[in-house]
N, C-alpha and C. Protein backbone atom coordinates (compact mmCIF):
# COMPACT_ATOMS: atom_id res chain seq x y z
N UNK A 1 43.87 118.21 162.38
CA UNK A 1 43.95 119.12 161.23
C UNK A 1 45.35 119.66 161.04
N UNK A 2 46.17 119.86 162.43
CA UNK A 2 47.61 120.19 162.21
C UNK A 2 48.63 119.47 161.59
N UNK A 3 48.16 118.39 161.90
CA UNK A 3 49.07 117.02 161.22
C UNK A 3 48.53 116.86 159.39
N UNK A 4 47.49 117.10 159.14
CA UNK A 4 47.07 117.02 157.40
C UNK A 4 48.11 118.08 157.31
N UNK A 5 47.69 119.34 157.55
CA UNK A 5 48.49 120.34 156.89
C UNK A 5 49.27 120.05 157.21
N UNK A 6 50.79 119.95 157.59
CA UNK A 6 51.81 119.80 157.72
C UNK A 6 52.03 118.71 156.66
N UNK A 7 51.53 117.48 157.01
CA UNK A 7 51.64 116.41 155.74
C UNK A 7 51.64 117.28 154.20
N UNK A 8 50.58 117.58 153.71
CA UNK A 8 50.76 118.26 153.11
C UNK A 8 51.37 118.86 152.11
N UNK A 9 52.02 120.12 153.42
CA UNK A 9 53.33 121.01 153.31
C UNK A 9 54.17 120.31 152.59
N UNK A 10 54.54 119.33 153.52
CA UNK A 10 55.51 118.22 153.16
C UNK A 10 55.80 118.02 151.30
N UNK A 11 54.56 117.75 151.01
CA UNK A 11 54.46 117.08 149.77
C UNK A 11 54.52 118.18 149.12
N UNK A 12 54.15 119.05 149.13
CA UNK A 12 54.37 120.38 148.32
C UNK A 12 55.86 120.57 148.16
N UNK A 13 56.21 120.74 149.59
CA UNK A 13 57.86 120.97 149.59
C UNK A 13 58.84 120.12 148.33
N UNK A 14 58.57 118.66 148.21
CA UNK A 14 58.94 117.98 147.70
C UNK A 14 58.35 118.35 145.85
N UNK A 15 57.24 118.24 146.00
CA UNK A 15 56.88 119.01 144.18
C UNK A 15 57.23 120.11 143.77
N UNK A 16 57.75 120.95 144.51
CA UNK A 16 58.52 122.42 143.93
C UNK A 16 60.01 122.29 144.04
N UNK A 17 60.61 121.28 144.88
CA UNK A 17 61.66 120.97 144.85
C UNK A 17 62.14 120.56 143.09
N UNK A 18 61.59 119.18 142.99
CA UNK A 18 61.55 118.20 141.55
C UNK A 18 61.06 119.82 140.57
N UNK A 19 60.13 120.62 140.51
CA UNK A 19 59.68 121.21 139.51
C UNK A 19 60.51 122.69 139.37
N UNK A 20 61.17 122.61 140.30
CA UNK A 20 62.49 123.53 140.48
C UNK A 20 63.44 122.77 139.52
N UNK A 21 63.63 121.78 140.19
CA UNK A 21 64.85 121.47 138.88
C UNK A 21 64.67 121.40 137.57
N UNK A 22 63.54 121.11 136.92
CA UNK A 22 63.04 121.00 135.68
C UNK A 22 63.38 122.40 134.94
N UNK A 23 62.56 123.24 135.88
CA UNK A 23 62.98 124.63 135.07
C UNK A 23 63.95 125.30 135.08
N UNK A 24 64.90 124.87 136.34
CA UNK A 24 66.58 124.70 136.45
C UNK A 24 66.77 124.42 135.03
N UNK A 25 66.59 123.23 134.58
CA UNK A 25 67.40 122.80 133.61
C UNK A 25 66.88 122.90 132.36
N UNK A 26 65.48 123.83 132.22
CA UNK A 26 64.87 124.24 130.94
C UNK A 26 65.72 125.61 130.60
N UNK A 27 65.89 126.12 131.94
CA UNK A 27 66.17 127.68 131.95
C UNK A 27 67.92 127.46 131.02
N UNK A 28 68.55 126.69 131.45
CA UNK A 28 70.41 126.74 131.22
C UNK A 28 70.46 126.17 129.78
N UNK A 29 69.77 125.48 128.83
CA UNK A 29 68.92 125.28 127.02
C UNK A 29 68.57 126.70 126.56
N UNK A 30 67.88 127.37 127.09
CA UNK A 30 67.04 128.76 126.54
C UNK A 30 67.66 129.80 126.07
N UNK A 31 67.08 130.12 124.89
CA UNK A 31 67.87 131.43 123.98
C UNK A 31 67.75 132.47 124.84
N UNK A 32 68.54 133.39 124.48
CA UNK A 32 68.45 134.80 125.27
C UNK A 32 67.76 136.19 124.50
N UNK A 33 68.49 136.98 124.97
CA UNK A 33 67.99 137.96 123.75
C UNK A 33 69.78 138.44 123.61
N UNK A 34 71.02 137.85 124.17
CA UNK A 34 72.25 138.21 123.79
C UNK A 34 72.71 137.32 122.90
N UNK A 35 72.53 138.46 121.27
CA UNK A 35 72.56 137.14 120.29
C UNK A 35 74.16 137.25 120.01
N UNK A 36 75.16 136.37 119.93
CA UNK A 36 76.92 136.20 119.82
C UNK A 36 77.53 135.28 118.28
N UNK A 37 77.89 136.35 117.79
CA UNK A 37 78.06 136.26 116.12
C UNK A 37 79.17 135.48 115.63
N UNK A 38 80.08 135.42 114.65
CA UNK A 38 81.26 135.06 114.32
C UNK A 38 82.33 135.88 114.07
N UNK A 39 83.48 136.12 114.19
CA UNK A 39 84.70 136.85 113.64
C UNK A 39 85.02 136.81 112.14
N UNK A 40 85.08 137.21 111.56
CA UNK A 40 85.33 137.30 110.15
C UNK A 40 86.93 136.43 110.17
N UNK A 41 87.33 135.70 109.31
CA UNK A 41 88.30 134.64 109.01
C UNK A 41 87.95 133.10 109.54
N UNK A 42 87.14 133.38 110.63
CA UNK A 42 86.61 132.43 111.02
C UNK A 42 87.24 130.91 110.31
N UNK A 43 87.63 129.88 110.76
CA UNK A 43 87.84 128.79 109.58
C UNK A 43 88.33 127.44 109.92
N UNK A 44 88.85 126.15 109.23
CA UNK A 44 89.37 124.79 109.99
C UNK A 44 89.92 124.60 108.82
N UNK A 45 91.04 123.83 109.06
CA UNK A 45 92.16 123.53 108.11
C UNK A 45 91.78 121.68 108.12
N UNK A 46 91.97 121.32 106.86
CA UNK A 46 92.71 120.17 106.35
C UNK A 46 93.65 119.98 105.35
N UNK A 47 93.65 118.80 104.88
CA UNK A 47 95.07 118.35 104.05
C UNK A 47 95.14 117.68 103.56
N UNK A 48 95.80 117.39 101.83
CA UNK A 48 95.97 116.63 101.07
C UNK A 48 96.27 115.17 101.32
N UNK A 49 96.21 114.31 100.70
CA UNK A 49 97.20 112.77 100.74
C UNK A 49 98.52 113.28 99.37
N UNK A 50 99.06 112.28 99.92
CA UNK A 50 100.25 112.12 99.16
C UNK A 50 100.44 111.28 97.81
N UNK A 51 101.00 111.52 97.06
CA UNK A 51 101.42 110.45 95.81
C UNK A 51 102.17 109.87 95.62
N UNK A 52 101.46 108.37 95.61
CA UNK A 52 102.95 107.48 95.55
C UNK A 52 102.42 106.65 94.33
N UNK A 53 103.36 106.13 93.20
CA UNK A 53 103.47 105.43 92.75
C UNK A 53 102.63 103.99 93.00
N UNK A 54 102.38 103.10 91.31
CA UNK A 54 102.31 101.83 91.67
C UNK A 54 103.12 101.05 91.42
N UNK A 55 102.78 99.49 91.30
CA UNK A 55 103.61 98.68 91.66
C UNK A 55 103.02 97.81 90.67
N UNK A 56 103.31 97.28 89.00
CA UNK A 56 102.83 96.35 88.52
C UNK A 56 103.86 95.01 88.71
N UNK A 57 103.62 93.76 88.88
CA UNK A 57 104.38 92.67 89.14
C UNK A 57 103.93 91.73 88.72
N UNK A 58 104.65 90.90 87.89
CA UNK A 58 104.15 89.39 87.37
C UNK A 58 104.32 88.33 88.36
N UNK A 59 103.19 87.80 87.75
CA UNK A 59 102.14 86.64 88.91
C UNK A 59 102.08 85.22 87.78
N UNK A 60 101.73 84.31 88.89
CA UNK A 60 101.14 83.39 87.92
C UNK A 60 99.80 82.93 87.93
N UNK A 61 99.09 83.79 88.49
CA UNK A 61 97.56 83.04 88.77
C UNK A 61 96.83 84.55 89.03
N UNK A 62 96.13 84.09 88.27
CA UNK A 62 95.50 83.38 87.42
C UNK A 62 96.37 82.86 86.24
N UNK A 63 96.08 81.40 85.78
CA UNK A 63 97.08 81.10 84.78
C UNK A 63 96.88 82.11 83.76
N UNK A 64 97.40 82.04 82.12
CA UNK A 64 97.38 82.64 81.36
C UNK A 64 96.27 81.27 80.61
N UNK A 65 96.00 82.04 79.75
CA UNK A 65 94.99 80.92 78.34
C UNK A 65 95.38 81.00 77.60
N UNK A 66 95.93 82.01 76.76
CA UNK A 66 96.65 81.97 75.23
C UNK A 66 98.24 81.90 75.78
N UNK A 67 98.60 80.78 74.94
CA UNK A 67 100.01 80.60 75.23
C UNK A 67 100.69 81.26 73.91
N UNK A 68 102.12 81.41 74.25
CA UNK A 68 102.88 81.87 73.02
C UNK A 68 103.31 80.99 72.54
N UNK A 69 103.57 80.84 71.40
CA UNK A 69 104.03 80.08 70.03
C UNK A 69 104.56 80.68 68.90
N UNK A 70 105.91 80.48 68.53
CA UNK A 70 106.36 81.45 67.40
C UNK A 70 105.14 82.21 66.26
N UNK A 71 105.39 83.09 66.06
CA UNK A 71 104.90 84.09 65.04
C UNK A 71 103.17 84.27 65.52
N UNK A 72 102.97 83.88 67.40
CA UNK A 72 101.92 84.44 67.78
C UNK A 72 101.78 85.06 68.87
N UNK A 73 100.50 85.38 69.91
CA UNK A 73 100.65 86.42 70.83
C UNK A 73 100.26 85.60 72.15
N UNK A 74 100.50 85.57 72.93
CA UNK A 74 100.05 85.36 74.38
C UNK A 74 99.31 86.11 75.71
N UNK A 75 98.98 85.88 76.34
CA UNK A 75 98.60 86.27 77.75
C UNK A 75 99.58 86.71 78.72
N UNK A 76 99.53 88.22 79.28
CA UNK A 76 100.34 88.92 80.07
C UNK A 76 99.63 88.61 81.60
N UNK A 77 99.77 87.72 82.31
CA UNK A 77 99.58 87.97 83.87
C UNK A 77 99.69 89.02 85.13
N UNK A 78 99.25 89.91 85.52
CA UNK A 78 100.07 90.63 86.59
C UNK A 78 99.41 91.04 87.66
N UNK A 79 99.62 91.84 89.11
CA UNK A 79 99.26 91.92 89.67
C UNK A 79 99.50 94.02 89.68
N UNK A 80 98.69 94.52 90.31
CA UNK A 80 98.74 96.31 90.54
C UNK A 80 98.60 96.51 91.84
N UNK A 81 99.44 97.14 92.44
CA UNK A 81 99.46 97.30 94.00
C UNK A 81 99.66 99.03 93.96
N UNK A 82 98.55 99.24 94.96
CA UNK A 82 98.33 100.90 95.29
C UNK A 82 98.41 101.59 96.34
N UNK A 83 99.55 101.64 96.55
CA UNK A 83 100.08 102.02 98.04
C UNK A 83 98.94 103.92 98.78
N UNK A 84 98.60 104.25 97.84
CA UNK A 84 97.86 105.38 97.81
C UNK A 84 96.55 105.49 98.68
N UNK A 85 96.25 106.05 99.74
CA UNK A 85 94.58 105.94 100.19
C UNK A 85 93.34 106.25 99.63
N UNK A 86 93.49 106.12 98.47
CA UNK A 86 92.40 106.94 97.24
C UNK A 86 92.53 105.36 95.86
N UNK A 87 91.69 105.25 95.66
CA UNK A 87 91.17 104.54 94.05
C UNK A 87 92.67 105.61 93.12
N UNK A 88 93.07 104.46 92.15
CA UNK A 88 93.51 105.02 91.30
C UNK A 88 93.38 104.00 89.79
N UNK A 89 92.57 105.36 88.73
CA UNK A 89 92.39 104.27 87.66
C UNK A 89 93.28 104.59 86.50
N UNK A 90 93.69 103.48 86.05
CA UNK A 90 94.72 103.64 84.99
C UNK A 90 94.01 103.34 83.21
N UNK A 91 94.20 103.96 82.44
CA UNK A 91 93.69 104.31 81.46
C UNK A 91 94.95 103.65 79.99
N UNK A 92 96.34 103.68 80.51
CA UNK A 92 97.18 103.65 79.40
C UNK A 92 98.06 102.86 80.25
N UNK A 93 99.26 102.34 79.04
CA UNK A 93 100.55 102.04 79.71
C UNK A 93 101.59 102.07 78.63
N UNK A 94 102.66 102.63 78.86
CA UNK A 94 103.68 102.71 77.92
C UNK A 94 104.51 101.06 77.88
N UNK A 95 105.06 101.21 76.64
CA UNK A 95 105.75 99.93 76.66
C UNK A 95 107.62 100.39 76.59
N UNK A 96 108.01 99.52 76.84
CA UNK A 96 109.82 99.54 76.15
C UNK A 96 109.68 99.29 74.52
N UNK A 97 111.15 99.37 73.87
CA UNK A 97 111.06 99.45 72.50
C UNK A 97 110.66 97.69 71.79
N UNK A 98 110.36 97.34 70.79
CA UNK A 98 110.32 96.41 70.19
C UNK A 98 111.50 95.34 69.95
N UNK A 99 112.88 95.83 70.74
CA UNK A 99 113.80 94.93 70.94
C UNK A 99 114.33 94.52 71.97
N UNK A 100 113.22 94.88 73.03
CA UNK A 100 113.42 94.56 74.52
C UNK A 100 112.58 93.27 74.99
N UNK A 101 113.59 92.47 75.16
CA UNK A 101 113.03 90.91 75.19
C UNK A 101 112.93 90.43 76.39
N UNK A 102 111.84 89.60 76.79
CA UNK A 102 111.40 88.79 77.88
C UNK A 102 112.53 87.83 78.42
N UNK A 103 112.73 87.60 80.01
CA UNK A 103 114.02 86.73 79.63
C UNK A 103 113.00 85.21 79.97
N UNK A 104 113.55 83.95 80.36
CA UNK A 104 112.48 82.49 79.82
C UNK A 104 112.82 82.20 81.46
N UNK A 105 112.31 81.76 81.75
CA UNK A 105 112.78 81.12 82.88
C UNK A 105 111.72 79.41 82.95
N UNK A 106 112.38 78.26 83.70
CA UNK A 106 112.09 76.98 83.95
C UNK A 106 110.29 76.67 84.92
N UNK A 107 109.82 77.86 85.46
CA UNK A 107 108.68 77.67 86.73
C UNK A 107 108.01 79.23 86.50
N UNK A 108 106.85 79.01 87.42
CA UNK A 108 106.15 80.34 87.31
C UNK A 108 106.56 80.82 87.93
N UNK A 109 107.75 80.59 89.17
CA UNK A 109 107.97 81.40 90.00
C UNK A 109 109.26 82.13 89.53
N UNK A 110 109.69 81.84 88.34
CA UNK A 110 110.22 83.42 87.81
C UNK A 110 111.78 82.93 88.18
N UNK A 111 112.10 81.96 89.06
CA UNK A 111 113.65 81.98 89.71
C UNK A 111 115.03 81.38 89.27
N UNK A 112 114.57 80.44 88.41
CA UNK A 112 115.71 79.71 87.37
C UNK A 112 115.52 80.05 85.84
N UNK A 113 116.56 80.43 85.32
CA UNK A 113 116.25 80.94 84.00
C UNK A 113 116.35 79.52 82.83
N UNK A 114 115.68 79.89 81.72
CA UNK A 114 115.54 78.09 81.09
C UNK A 114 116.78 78.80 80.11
N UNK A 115 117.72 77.84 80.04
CA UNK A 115 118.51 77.22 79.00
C UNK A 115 118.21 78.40 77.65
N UNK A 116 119.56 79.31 77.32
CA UNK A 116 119.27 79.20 75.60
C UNK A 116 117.89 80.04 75.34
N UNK A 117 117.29 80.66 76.69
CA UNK A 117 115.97 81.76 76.59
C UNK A 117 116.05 82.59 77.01
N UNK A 118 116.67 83.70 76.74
CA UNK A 118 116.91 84.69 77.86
C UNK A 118 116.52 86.14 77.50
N UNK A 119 116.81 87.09 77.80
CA UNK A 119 116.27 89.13 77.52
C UNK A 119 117.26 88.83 76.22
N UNK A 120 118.40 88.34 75.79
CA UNK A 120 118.66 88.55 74.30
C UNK A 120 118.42 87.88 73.19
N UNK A 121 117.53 86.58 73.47
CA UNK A 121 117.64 86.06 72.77
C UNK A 121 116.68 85.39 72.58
N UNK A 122 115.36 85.43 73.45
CA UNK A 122 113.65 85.05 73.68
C UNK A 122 113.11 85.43 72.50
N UNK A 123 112.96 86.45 71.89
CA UNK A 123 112.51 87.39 70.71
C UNK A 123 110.49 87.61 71.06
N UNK A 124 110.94 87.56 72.99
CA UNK A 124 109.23 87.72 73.29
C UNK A 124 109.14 89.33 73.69
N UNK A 125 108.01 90.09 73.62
CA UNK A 125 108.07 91.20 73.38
C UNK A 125 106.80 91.49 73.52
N UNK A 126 106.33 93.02 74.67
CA UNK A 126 104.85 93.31 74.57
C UNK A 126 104.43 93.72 73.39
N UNK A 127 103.06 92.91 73.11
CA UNK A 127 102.77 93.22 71.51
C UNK A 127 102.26 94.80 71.50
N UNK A 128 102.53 95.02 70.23
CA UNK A 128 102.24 96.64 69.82
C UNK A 128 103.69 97.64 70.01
N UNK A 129 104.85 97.23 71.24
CA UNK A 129 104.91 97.76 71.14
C UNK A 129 106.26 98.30 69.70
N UNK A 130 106.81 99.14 70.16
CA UNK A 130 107.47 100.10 68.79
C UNK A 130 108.70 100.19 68.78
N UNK A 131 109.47 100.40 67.63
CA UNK A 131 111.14 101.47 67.94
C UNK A 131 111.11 102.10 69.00
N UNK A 132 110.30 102.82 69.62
CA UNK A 132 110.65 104.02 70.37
C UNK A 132 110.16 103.33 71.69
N UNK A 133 111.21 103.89 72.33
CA UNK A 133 110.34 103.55 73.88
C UNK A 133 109.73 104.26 74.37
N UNK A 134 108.66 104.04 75.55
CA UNK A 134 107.63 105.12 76.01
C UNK A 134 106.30 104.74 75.23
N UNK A 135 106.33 103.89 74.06
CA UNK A 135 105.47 104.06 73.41
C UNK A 135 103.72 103.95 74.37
N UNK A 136 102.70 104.71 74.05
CA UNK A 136 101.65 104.84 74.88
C UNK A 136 100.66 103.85 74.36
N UNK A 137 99.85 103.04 75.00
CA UNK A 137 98.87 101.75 74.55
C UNK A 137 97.62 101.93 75.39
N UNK A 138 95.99 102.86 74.81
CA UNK A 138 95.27 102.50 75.31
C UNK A 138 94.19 101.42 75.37
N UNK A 139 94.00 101.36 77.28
CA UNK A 139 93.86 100.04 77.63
C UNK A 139 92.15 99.97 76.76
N UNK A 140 91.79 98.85 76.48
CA UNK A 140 90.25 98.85 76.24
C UNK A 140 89.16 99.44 77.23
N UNK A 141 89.51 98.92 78.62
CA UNK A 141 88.51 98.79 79.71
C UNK A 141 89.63 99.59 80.59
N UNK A 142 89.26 100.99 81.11
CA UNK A 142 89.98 101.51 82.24
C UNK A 142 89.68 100.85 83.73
N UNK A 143 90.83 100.89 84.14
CA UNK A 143 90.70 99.96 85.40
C UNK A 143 91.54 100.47 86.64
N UNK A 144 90.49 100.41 87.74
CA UNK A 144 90.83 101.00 88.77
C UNK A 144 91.10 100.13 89.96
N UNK A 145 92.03 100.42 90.81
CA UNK A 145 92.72 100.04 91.64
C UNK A 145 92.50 100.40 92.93
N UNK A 146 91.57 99.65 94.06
CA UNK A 146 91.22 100.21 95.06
C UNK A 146 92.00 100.39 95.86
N UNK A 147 91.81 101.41 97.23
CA UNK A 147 92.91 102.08 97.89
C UNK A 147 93.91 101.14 98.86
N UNK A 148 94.88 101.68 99.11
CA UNK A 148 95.26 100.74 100.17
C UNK A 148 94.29 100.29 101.61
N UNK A 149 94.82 99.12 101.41
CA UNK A 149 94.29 98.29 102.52
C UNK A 149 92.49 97.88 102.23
N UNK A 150 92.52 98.56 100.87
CA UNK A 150 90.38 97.90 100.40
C UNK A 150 90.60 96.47 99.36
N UNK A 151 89.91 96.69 99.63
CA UNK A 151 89.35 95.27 98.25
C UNK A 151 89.70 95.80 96.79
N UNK A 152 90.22 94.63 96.41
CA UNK A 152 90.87 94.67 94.97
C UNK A 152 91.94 95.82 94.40
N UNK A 153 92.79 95.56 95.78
CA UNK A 153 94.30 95.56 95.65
C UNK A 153 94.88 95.04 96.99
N UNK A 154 95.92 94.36 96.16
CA UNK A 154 96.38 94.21 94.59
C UNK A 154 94.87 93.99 93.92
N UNK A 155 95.52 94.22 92.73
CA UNK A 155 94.43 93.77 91.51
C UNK A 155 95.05 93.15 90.38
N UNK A 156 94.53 91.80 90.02
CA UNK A 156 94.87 90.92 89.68
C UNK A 156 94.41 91.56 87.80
N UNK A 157 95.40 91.43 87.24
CA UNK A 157 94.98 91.60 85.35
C UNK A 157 95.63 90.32 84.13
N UNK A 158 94.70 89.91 83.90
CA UNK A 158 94.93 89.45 82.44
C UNK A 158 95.33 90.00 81.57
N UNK A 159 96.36 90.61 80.66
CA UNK A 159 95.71 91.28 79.34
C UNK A 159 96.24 90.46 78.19
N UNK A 160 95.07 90.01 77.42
CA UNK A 160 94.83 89.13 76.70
C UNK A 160 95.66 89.60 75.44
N UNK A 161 96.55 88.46 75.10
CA UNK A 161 97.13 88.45 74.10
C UNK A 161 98.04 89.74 73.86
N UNK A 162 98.54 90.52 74.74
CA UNK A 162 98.98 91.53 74.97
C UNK A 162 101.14 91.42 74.55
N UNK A 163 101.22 89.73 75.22
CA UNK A 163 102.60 89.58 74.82
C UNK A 163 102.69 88.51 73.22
N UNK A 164 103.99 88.89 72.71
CA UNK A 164 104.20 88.62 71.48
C UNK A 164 105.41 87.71 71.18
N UNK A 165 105.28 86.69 70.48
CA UNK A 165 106.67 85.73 70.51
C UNK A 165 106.88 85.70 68.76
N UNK A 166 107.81 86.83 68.30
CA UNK A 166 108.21 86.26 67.06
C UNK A 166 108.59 84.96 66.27
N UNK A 167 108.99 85.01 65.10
CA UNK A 167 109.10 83.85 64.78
C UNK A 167 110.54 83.38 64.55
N UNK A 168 111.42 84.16 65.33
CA UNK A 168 112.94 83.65 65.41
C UNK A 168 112.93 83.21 66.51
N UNK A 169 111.67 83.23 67.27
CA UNK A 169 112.11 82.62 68.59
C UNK A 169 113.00 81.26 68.71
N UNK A 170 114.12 81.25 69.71
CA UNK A 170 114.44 79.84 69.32
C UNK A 170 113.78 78.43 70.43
N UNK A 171 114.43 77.17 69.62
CA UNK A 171 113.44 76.12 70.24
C UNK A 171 113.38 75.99 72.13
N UNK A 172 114.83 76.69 72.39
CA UNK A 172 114.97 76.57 73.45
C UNK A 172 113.51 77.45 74.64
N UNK A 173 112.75 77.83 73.84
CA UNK A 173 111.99 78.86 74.49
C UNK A 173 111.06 78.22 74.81
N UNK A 174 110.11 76.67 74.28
CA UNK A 174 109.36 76.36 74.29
C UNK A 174 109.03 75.77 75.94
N UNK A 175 107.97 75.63 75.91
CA UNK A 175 107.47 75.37 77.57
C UNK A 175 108.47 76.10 79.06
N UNK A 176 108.23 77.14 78.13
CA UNK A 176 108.64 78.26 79.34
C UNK A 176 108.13 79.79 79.77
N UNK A 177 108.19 79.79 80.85
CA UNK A 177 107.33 81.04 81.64
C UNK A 177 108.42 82.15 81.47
N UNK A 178 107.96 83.19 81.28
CA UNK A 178 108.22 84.83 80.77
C UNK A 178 108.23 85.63 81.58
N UNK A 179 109.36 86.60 82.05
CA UNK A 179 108.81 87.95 82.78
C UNK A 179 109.64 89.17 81.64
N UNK A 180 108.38 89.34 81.27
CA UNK A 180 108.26 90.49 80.00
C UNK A 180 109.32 91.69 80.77
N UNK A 181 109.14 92.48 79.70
CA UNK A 181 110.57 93.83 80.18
C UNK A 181 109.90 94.65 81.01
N UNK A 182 110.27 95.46 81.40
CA UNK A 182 109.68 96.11 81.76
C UNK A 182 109.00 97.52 81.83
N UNK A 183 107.49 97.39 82.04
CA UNK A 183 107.10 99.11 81.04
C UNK A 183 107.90 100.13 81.84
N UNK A 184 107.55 101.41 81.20
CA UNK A 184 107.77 102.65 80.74
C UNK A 184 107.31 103.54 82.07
N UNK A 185 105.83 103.18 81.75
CA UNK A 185 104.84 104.17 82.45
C UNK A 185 103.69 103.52 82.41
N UNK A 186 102.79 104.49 83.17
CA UNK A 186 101.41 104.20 82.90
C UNK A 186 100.88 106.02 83.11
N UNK A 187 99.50 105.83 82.30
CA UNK A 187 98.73 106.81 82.38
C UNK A 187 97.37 106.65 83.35
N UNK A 188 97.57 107.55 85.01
CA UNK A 188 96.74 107.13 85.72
C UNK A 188 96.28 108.36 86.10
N UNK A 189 95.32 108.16 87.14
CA UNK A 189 94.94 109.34 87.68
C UNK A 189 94.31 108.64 89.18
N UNK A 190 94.52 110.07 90.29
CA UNK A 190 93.89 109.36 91.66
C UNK A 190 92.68 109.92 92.11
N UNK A 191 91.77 109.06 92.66
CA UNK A 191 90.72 110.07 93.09
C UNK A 191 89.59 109.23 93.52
N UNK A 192 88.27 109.54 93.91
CA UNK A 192 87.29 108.61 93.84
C UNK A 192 86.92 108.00 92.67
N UNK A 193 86.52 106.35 93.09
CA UNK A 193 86.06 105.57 91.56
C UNK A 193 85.98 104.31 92.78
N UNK A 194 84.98 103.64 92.06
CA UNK A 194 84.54 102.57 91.74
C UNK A 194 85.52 101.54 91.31
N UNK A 195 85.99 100.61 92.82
CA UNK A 195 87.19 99.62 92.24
C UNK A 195 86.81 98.55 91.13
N UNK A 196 88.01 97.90 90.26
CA UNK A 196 87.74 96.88 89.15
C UNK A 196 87.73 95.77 90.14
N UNK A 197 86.80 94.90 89.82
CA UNK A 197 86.79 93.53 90.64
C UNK A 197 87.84 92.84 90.51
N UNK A 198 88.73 91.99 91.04
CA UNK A 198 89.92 91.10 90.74
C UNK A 198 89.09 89.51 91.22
N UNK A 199 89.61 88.79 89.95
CA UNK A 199 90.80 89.20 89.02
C UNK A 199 89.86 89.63 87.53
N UNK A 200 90.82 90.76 87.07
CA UNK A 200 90.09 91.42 85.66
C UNK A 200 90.97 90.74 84.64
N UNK A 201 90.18 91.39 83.51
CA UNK A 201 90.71 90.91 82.09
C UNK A 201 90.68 92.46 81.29
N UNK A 202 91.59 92.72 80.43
CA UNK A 202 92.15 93.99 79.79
C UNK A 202 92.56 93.67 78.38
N UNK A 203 92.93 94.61 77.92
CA UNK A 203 93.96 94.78 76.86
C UNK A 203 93.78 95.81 76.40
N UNK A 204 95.23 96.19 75.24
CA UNK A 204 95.35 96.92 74.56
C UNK A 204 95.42 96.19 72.93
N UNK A 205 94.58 97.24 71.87
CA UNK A 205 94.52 96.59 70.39
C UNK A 205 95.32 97.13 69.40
N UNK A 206 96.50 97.70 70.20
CA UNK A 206 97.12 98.62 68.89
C UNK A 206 98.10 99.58 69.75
């Protein structure tokens, strides 16, 4: 009978041990009745991003579809790069004046200039625009530019029929690639939005 009880003991010893710790560690969780409030100013700081500029640049690809031909309009190619960590959608873009000419060059890659085509004497020109420079052109479809380092930027734009080849153009101009003048401005804004898929299609009608 000395040996049960003791056995026992034993086992008891061991279940208040384990059920000791339980309420050990229910007890160090448990509200008190010392309730501990906040300080008035109480608070956590953050911080803006920065503004930087974009970056429009002529591309050749997507090709263009409407080609220029004296006394008609063509296809503007380009690419929008948004160095910014935020969507930024652009709504407008200013142009240079109506006597600021495209210079011609031989390839799409922009690097040999063609013969007899050049910024004085191309007579190619973003359509619409005016005498005045700065002039403002809104776009049809506002288009947004996802942040750095996301999807769809760069962002690839068409804008259809956007460049213009008078009809003094001379012959020397024919079967040659364009890097239009260069705009003004643009009218953007930064913030959350919903990026434009690339590659898009745009324009301005006036």
């Amino acid at each position: 009978m000395r040996m049960k009880t003791a056995k026992m003991t034993g086992r008891m010893k061991v279940v208040s041990a384990v059920l000791g710790v339980v309420l050990a560690g229910t007890a160090a969780y448990a509200a008190t009745n010392w309730v501990v409030g906040l300080n008035a100013g109480s608070a956590g700081e953050g911080q803006s991003a920065t503004i930087s500029n974009l970056t429009i640049s002529a591309v050749a690809s997507p090709s263009a579809t409407n080609l220029l031909y004296p006394g008609g309009n063509g296809d503007v190619v380009v690419t929008i790069s948004n160095p910014n960590p935020y969507p930024v959608t652009i709504t407008a873009l200013q142009l240079p004046t109506n006597t600021t000419y495209a210079g011609g060059y031989t390839t799409s890659a922009l690097s040999t200039a063609q013969t007899g085509c050049s910024s004085t004497t191309s007579d190619v020109i973003w359509n619409y625009s005016t005498a005045t420079s700065g002039s403002s052109h809104t776009l049809t479809t506002a288009i947004t530019v996802g942040a750095s380092g996301q999807s769809n930027n760069p962002l690839a734009v068409t804008f259809t029929n956007d460049a213009s080849m008078t009809a003094a153009s001379p012959t020397a101009c024919a079967n040659t690639y364009f890097s239009l003048p260069s705009l003004t401005g643009v009218t953007a804004t930064g913030g959350a939005a919903t990026s434009t898929t690339t590659p898009a299609t745009d324009s301005w009608t006036s």
